[in-house]
N, C-alpha and C. Protein backbone atom coordinates (compact mmCIF):
# COMPACT_ATOMS: atom_id res chain seq x y z
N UNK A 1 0.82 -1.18 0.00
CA UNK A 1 0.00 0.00 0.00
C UNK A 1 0.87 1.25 0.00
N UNK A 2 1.90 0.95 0.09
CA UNK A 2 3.37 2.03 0.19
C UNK A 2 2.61 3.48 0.98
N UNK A 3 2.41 4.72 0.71
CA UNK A 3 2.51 5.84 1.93
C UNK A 3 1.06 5.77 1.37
N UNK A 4 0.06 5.59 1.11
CA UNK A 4 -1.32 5.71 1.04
C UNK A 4 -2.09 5.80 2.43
N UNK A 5 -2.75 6.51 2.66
CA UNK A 5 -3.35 6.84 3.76
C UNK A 5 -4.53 6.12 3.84
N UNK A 6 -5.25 5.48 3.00
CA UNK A 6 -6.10 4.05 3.02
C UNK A 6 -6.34 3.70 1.70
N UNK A 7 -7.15 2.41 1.93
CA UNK A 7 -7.28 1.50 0.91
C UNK A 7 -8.41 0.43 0.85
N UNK A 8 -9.58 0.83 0.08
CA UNK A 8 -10.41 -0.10 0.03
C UNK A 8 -10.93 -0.99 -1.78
N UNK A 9 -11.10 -1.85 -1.20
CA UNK A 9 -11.43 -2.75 -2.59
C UNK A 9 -12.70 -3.33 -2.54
N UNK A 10 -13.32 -3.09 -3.81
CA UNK A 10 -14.94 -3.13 -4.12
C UNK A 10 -14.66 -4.39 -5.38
N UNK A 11 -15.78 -4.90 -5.75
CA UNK A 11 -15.77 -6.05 -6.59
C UNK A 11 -16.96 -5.67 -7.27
N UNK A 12 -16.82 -5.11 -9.07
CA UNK A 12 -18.04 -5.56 -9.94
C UNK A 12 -18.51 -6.51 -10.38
N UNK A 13 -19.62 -6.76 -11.49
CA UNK A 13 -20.00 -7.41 -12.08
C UNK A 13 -19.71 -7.36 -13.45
N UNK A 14 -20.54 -6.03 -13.54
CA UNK A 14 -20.75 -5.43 -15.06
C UNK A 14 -20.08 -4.27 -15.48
N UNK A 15 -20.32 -3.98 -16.48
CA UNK A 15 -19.89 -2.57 -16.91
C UNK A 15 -20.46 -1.71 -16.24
N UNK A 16 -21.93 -1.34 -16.39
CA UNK A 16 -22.64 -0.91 -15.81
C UNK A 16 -22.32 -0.67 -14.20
N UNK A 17 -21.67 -1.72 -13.72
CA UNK A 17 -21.92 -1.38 -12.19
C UNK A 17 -20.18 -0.70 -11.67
N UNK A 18 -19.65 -1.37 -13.13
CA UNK A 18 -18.13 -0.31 -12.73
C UNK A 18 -18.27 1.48 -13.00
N UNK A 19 -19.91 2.04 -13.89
CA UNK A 19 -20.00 2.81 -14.45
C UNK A 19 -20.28 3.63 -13.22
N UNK A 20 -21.04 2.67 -12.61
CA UNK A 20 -22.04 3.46 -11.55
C UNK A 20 -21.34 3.94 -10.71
N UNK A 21 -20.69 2.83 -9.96
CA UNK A 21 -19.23 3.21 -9.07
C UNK A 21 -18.69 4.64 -9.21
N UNK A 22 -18.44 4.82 -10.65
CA UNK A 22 -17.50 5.84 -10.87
C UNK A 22 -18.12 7.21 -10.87
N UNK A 23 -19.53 6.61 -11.40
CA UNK A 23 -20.71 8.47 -11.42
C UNK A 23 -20.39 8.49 -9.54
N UNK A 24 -20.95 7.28 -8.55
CA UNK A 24 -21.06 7.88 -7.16
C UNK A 24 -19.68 8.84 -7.24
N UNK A 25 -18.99 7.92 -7.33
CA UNK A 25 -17.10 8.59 -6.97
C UNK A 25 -17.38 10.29 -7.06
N UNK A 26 -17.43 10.30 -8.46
CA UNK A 26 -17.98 11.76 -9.48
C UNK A 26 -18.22 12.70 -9.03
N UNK A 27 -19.59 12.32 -8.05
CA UNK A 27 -20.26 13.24 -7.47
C UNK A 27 -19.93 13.86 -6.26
N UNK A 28 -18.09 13.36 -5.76
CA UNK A 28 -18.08 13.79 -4.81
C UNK A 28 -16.74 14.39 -5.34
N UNK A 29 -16.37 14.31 -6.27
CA UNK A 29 -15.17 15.01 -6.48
C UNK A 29 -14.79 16.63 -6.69
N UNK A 30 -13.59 17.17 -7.06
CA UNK A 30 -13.65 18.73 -6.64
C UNK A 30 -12.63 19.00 -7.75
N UNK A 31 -12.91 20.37 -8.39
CA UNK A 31 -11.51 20.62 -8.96
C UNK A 31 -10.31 21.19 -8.02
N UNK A 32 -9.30 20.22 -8.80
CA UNK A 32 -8.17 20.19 -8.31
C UNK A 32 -7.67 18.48 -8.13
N UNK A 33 -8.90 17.98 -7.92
CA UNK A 33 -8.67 16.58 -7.94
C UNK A 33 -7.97 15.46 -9.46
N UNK A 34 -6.55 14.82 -8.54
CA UNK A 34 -6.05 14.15 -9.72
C UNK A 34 -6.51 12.65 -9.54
N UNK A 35 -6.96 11.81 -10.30
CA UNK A 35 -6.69 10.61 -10.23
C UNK A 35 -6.11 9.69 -10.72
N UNK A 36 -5.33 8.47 -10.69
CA UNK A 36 -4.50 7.75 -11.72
C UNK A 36 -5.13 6.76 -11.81
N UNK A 37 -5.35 5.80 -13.24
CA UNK A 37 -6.12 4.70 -13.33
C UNK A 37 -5.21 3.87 -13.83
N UNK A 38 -4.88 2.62 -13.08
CA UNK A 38 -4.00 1.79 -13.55
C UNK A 38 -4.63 0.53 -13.68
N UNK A 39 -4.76 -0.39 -14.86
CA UNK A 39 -4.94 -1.38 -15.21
C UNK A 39 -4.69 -1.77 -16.91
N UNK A 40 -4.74 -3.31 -16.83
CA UNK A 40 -4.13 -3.56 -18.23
C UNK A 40 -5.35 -2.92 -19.33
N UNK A 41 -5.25 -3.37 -20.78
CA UNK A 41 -6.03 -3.36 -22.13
C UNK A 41 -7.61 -4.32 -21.53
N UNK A 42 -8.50 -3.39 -21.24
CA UNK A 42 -9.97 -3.90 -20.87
C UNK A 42 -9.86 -4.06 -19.61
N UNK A 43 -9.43 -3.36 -18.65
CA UNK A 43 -9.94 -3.33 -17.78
C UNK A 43 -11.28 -2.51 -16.92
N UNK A 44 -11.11 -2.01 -18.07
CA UNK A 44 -12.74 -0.53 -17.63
C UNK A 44 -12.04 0.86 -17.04
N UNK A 45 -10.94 1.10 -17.70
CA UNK A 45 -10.93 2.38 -17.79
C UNK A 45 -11.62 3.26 -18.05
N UNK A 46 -11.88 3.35 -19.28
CA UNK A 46 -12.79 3.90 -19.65
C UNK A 46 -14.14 4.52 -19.52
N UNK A 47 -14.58 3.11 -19.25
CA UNK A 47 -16.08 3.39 -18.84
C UNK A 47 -15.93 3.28 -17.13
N UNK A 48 -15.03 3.65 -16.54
CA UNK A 48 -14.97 4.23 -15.16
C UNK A 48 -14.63 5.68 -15.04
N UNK A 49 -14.09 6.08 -16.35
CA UNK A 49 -13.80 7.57 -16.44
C UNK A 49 -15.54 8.07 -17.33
N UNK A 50 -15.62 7.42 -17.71
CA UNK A 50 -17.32 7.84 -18.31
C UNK A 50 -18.42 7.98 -17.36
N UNK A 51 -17.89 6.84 -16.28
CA UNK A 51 -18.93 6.93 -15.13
C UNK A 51 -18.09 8.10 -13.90
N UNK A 52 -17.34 8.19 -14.21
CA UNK A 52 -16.86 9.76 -13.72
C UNK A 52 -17.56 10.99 -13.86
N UNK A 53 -17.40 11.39 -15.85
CA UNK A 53 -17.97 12.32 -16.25
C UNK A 53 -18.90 12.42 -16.02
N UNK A 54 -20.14 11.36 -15.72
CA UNK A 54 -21.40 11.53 -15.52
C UNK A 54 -21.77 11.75 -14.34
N UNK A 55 -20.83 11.59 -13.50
CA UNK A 55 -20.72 11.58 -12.31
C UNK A 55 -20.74 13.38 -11.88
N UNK A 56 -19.96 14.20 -12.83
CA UNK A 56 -19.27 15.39 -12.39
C UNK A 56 -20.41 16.36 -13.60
N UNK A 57 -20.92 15.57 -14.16
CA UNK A 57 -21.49 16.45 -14.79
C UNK A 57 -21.14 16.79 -16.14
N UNK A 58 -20.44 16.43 -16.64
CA UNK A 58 -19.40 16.80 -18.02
C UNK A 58 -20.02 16.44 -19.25
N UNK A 59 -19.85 16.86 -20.45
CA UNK A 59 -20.27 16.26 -21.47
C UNK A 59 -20.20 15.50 -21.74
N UNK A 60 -21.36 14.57 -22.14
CA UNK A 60 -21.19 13.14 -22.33
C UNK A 60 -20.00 12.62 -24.08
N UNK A 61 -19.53 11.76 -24.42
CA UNK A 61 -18.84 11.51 -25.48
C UNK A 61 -17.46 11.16 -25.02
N UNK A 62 -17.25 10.72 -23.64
CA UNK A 62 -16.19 10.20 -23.46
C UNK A 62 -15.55 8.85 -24.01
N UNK A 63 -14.37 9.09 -24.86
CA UNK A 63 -13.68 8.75 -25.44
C UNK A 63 -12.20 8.17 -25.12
N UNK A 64 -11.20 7.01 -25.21
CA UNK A 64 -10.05 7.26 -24.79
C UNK A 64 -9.07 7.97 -25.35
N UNK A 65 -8.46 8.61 -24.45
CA UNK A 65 -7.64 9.55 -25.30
C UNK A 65 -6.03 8.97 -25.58
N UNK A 66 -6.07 8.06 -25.96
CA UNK A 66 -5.25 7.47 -26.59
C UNK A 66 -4.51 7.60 -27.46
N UNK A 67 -4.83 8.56 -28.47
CA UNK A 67 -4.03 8.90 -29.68
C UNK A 67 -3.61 10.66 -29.62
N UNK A 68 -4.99 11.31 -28.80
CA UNK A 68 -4.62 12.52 -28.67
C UNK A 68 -3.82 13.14 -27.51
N UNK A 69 -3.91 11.97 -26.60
CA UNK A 69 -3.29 12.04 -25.12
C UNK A 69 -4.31 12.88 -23.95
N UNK A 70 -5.22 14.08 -24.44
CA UNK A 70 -5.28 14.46 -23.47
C UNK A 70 -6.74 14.67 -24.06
N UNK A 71 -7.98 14.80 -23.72
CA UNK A 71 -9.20 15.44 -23.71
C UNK A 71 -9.75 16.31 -22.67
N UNK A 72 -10.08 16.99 -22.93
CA UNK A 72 -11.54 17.85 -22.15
C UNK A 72 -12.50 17.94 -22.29
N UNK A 73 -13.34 17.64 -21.27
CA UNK A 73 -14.72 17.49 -21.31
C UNK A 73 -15.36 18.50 -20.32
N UNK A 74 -15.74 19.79 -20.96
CA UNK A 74 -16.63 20.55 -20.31
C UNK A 74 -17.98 20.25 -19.23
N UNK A 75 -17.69 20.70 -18.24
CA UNK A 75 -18.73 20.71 -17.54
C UNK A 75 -20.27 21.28 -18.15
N UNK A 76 -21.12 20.81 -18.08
CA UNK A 76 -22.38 21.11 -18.66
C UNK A 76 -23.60 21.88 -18.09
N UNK A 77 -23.09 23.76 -17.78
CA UNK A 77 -24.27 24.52 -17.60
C UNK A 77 -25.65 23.79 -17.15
N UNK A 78 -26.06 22.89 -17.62
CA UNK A 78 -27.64 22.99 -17.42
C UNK A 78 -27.51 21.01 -16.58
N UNK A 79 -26.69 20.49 -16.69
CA UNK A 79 -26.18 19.51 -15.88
C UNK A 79 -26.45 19.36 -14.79
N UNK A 80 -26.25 18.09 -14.01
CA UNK A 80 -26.31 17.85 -12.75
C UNK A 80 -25.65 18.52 -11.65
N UNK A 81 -24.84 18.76 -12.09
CA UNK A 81 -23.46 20.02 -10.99
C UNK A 81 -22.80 21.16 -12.39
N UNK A 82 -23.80 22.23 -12.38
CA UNK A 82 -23.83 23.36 -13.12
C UNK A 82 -22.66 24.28 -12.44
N UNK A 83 -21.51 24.67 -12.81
CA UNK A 83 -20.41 25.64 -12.47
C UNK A 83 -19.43 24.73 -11.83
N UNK A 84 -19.71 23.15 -12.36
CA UNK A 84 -18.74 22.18 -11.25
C UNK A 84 -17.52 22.17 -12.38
N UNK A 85 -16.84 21.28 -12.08
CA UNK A 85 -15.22 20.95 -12.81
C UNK A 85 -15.40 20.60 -13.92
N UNK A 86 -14.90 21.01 -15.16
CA UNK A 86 -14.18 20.18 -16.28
C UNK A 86 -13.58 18.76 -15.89
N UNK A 87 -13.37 18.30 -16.68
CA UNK A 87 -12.69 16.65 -16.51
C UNK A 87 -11.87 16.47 -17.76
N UNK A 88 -10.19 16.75 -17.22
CA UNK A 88 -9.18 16.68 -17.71
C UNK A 88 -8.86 14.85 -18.00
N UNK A 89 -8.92 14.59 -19.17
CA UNK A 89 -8.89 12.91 -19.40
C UNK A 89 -7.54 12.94 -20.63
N UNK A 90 -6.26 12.22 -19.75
CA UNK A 90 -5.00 11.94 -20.24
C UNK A 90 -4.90 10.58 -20.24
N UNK A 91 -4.25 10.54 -21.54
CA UNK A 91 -3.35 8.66 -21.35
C UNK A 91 -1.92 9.08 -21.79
N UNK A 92 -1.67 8.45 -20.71
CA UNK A 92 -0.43 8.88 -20.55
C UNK A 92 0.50 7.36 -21.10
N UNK A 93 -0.26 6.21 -21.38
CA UNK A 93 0.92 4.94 -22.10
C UNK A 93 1.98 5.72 -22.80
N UNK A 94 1.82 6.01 -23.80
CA UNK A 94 3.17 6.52 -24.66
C UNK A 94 4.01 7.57 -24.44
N UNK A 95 3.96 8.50 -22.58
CA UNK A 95 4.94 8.97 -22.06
C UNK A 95 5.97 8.10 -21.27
N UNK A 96 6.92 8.36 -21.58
CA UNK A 96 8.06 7.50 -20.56
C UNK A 96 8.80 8.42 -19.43
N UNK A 97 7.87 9.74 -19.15
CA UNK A 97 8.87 10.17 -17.76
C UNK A 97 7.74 11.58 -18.05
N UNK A 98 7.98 11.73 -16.18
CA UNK A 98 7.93 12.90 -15.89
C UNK A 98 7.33 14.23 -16.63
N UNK A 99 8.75 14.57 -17.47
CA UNK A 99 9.25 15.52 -18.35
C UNK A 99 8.08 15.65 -19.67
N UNK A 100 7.97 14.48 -20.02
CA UNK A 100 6.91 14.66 -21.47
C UNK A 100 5.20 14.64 -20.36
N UNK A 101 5.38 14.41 -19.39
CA UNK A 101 3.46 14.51 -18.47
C UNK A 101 3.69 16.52 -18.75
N UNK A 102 4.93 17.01 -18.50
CA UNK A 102 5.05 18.06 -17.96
C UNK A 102 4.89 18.94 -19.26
N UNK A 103 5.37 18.49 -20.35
CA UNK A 103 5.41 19.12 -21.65
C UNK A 103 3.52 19.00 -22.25
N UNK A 104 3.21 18.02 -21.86
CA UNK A 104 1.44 18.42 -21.89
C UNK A 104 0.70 19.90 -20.84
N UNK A 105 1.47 20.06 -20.15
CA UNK A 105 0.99 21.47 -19.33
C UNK A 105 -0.09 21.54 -18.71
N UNK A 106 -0.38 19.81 -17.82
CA UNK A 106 -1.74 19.54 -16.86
C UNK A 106 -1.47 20.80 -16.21
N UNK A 107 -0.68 21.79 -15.48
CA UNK A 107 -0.47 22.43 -14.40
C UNK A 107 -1.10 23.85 -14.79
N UNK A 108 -1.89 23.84 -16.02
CA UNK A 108 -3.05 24.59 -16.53
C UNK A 108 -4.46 24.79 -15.90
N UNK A 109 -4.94 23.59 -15.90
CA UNK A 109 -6.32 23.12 -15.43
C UNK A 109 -6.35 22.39 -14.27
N UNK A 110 -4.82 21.68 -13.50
CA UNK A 110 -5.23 20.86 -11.95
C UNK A 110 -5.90 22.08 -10.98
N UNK A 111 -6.19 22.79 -11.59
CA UNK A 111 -6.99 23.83 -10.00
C UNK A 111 -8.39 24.13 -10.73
N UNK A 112 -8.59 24.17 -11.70
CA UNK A 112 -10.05 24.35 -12.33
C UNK A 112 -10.84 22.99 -12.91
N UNK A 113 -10.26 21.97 -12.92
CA UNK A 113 -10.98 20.87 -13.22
C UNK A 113 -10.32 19.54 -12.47
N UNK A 114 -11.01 18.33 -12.51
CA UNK A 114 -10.46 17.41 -12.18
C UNK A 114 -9.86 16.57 -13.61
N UNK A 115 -8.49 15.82 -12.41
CA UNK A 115 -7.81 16.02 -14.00
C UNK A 115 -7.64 13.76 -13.87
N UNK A 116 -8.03 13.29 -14.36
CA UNK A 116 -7.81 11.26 -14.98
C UNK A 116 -6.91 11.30 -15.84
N UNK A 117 -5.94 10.73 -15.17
CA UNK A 117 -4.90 10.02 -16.25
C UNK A 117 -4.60 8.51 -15.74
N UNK A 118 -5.00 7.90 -17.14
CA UNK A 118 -4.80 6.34 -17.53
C UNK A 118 -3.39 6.58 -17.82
N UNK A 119 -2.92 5.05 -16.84
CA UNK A 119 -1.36 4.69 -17.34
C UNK A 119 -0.59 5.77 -16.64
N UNK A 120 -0.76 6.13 -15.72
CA UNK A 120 0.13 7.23 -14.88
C UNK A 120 0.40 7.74 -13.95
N UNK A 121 0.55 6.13 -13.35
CA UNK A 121 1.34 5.69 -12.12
C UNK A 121 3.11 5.54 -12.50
N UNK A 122 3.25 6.72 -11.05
CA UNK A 122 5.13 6.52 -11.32
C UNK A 122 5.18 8.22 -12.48
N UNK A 123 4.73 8.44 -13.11
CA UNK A 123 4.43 9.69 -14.20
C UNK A 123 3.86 11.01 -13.66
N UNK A 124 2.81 10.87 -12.98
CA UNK A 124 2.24 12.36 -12.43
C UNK A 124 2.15 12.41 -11.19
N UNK A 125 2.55 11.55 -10.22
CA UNK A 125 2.71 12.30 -8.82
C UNK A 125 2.84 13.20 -8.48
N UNK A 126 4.25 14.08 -9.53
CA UNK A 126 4.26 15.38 -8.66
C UNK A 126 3.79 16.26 -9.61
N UNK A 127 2.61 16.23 -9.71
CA UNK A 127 1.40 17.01 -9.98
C UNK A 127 0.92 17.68 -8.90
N UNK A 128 0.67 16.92 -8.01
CA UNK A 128 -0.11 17.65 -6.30
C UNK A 128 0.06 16.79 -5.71
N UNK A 129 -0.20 17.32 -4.63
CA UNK A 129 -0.05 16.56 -3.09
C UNK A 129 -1.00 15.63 -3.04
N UNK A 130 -1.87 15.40 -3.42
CA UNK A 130 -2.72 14.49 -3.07
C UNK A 130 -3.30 13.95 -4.51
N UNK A 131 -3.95 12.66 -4.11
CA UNK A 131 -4.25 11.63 -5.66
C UNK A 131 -5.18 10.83 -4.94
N UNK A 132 -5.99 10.06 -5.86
CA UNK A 132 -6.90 8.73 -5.94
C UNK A 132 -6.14 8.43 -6.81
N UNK A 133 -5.89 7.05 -6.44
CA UNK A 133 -5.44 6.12 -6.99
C UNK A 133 -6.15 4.88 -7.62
N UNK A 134 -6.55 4.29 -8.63
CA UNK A 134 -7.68 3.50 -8.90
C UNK A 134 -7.38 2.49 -9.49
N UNK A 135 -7.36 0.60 -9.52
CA UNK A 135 -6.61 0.21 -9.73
C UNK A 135 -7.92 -0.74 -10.24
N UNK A 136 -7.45 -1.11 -12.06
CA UNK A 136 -8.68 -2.29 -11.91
C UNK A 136 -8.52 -3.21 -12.58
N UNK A 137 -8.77 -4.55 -11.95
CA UNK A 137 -8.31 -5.85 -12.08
C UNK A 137 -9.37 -6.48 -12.88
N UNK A 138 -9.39 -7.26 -14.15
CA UNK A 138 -9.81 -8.33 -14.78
C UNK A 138 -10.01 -9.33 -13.98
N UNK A 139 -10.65 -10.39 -13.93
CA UNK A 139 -10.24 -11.44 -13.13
C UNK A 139 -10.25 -12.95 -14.04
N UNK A 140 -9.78 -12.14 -15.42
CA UNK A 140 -9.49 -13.45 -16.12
C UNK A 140 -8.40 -13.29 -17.15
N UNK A 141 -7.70 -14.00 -17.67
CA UNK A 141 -6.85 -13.06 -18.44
C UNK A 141 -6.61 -13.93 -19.36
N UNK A 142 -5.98 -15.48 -19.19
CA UNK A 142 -6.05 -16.55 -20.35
C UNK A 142 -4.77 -16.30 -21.85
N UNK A 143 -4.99 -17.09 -22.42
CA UNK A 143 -3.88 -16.81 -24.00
C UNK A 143 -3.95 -15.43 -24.31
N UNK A 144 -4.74 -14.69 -24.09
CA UNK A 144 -4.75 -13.37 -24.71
C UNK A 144 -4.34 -12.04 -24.24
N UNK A 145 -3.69 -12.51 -22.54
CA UNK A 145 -2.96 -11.76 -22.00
C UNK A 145 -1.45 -11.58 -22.16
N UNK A 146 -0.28 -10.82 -22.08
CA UNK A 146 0.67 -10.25 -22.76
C UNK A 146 1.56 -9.97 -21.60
N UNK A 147 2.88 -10.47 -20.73
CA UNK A 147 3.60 -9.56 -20.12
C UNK A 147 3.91 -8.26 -20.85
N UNK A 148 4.04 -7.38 -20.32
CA UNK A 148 4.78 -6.10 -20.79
C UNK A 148 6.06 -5.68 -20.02
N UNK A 149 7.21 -5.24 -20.31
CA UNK A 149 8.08 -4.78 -19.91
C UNK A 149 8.24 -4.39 -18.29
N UNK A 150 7.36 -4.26 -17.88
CA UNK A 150 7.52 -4.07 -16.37
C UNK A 150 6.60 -4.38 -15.15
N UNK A 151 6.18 -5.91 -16.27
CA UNK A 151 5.88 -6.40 -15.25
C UNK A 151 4.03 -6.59 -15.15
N UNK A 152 3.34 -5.94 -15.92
CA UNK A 152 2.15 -6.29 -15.79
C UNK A 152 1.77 -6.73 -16.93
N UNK A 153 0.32 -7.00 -16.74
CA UNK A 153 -0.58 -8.06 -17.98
C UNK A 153 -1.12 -7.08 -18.74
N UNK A 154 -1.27 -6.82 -20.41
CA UNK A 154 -1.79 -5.91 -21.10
C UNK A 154 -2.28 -7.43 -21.53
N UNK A 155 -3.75 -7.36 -21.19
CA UNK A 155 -4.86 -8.19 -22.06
C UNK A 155 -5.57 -7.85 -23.01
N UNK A 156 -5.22 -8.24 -24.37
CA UNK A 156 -6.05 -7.82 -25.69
C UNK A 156 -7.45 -8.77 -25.86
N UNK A 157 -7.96 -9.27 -24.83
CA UNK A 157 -9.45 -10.03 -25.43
C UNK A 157 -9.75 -8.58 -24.85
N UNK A 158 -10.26 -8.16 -24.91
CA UNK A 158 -11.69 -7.18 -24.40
C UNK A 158 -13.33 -6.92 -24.72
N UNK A 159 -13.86 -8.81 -25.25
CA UNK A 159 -14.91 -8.89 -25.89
C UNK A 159 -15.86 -8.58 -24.63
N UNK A 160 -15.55 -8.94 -23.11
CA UNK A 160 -16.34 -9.42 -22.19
C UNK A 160 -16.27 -8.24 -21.12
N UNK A 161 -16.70 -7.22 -21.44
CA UNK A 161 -16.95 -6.27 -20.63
C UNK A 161 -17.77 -6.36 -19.10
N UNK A 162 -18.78 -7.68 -19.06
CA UNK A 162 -18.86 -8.05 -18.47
C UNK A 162 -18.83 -9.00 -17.00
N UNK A 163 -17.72 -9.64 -17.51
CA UNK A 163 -16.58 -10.16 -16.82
C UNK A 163 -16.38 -9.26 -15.26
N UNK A 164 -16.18 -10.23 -13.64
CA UNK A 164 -16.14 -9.14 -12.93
C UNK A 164 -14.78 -8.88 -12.76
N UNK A 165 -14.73 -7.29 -12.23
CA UNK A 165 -13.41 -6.43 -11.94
C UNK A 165 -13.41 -6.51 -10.29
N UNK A 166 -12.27 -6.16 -9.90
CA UNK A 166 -11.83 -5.75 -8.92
C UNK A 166 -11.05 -4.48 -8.61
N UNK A 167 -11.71 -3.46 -7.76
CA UNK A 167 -11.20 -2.02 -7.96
C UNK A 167 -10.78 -1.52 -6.68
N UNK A 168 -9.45 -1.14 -7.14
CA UNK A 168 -8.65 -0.76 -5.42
C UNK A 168 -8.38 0.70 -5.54
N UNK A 169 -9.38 1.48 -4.62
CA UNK A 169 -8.73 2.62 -4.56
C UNK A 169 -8.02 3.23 -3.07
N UNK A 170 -6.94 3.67 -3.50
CA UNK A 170 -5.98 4.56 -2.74
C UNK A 170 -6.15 6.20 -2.36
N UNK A 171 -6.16 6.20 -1.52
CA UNK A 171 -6.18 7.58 -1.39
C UNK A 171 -4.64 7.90 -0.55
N UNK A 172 -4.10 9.11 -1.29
CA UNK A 172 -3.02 9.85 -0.72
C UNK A 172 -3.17 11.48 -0.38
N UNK A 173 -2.07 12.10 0.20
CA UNK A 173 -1.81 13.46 1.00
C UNK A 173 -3.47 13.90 1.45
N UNK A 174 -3.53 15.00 1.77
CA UNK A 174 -4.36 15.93 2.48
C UNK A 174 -5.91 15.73 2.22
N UNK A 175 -5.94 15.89 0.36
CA UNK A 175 -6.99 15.91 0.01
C UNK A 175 -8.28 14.39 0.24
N UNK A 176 -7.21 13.64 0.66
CA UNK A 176 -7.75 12.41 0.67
C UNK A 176 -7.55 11.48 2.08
N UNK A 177 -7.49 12.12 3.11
CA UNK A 177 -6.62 11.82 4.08
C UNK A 177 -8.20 10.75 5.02
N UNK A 178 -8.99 10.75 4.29
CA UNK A 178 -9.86 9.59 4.72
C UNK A 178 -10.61 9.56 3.24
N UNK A 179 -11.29 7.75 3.51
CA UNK A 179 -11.71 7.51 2.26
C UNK A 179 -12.99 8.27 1.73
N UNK A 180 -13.83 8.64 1.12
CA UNK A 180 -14.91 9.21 0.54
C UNK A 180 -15.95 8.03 1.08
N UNK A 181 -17.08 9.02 1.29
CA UNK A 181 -17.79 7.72 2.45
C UNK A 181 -18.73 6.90 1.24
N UNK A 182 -18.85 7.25 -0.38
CA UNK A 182 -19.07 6.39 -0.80
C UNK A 182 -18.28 5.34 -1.03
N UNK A 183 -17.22 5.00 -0.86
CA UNK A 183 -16.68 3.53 -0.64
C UNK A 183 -16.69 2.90 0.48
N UNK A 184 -16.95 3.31 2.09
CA UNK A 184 -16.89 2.86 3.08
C UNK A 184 -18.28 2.03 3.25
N UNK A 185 -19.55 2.09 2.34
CA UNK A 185 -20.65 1.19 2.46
C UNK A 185 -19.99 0.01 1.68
N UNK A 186 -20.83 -1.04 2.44
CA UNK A 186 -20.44 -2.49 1.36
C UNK A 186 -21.09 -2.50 0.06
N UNK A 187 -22.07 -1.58 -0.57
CA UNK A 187 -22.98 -1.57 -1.17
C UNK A 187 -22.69 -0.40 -1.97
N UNK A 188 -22.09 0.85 -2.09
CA UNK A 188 -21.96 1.83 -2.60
C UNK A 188 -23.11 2.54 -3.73
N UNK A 189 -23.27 1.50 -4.61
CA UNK A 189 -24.48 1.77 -5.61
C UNK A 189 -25.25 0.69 -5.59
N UNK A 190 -26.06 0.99 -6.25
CA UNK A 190 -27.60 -0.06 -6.60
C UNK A 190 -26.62 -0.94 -7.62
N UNK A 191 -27.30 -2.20 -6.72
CA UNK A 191 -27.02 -3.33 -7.58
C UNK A 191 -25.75 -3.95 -7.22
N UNK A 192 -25.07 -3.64 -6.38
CA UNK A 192 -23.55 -3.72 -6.16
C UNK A 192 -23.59 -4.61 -5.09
């Protein structure tokens, strides 16, 4: 758990219920808030950062930003949380340090929006003092999973979205210095 100030782990089913997870999360988040999402190819990134946006209010059309590295998704005036945060959405796979997180110029928007970056653990820490950390596990992986260079599984089946996950989040420094009391129920969302 290295310096994390706690740590709890929730277990999905569906997409849907990793979605939901992520709108509760959403709704409690603030700008300024960073989070890192670490897991292999299908693990529900994605649609945990979608159930974010919906979560925070943002325009819907979340996308991975994979090729462009970084998206923004405006908060939506007439939305559920009207004057709330933008949602800064980075993938950070094809940075290898620090230096190129820094040459994207998050240190723009970490105080006016909340800022998700996939793949960027070890990369944006020193962004701010404080992070969610979000970690999400497949629980099957089979011929179609892949070591990668340091050590983890990049799984290319991603037919079975359904398949359940396992999601560990961390909370570190100030901002997070106890967990968000939607993870402290055993139940967090409907259906869960």
């Amino acid at each position: 758990m290295s310096d994390a100030q706690w740590e709890r782990t929730l277990t999905v089913t569906t997409a849907e219920q990793t979605h939901a997870l992520a709108a509760a999360v959403g709704e409690v988040l603030e700008a300024g808030d960073l989070l890192v999402l670490t897991g292999e190819l299908g693990a529900g990134k994605t649609t945990f950062t979608q159930g974010l946006g919906e979560g925070l209010g943002v325009r819907a059309g979340i996308i991975s930003p994979t090729f462009v590295l970084v998206r923004i998704h405006p908060n939506l005036p007439d939305g559920p949380r009207p004057g709330g945060p933008d949602l800064v959405h980075v993938d950070a796979y094809r940075l290898d340090s620090t230096a190129e997180i820094d040459d994207i110029d998050l240190e723009n928007t970490m105080d006016t929006a909340v800022t998700v970056v996939e793949w960027g653990r070890d990369r944006v820490e020193h962004l701010s003092d404080s992070r969610l950390e979000v970690d999400l596990h497949r629980s099957v992986g089979g011929a179609a999973a892949a070591p990668t260079t340091d050590g983890d599984v990049m799984d290319f089946d991603t037919d079975d979205d359904d398949e359940p996950r396992t999601i560990v989040f961390r909370g570190f420094g100030p901002r997070w210095a106890e967990a968000p009391q939607v993870l402290e129920t055993t139940s967090p969302v409907k259906g869960l």
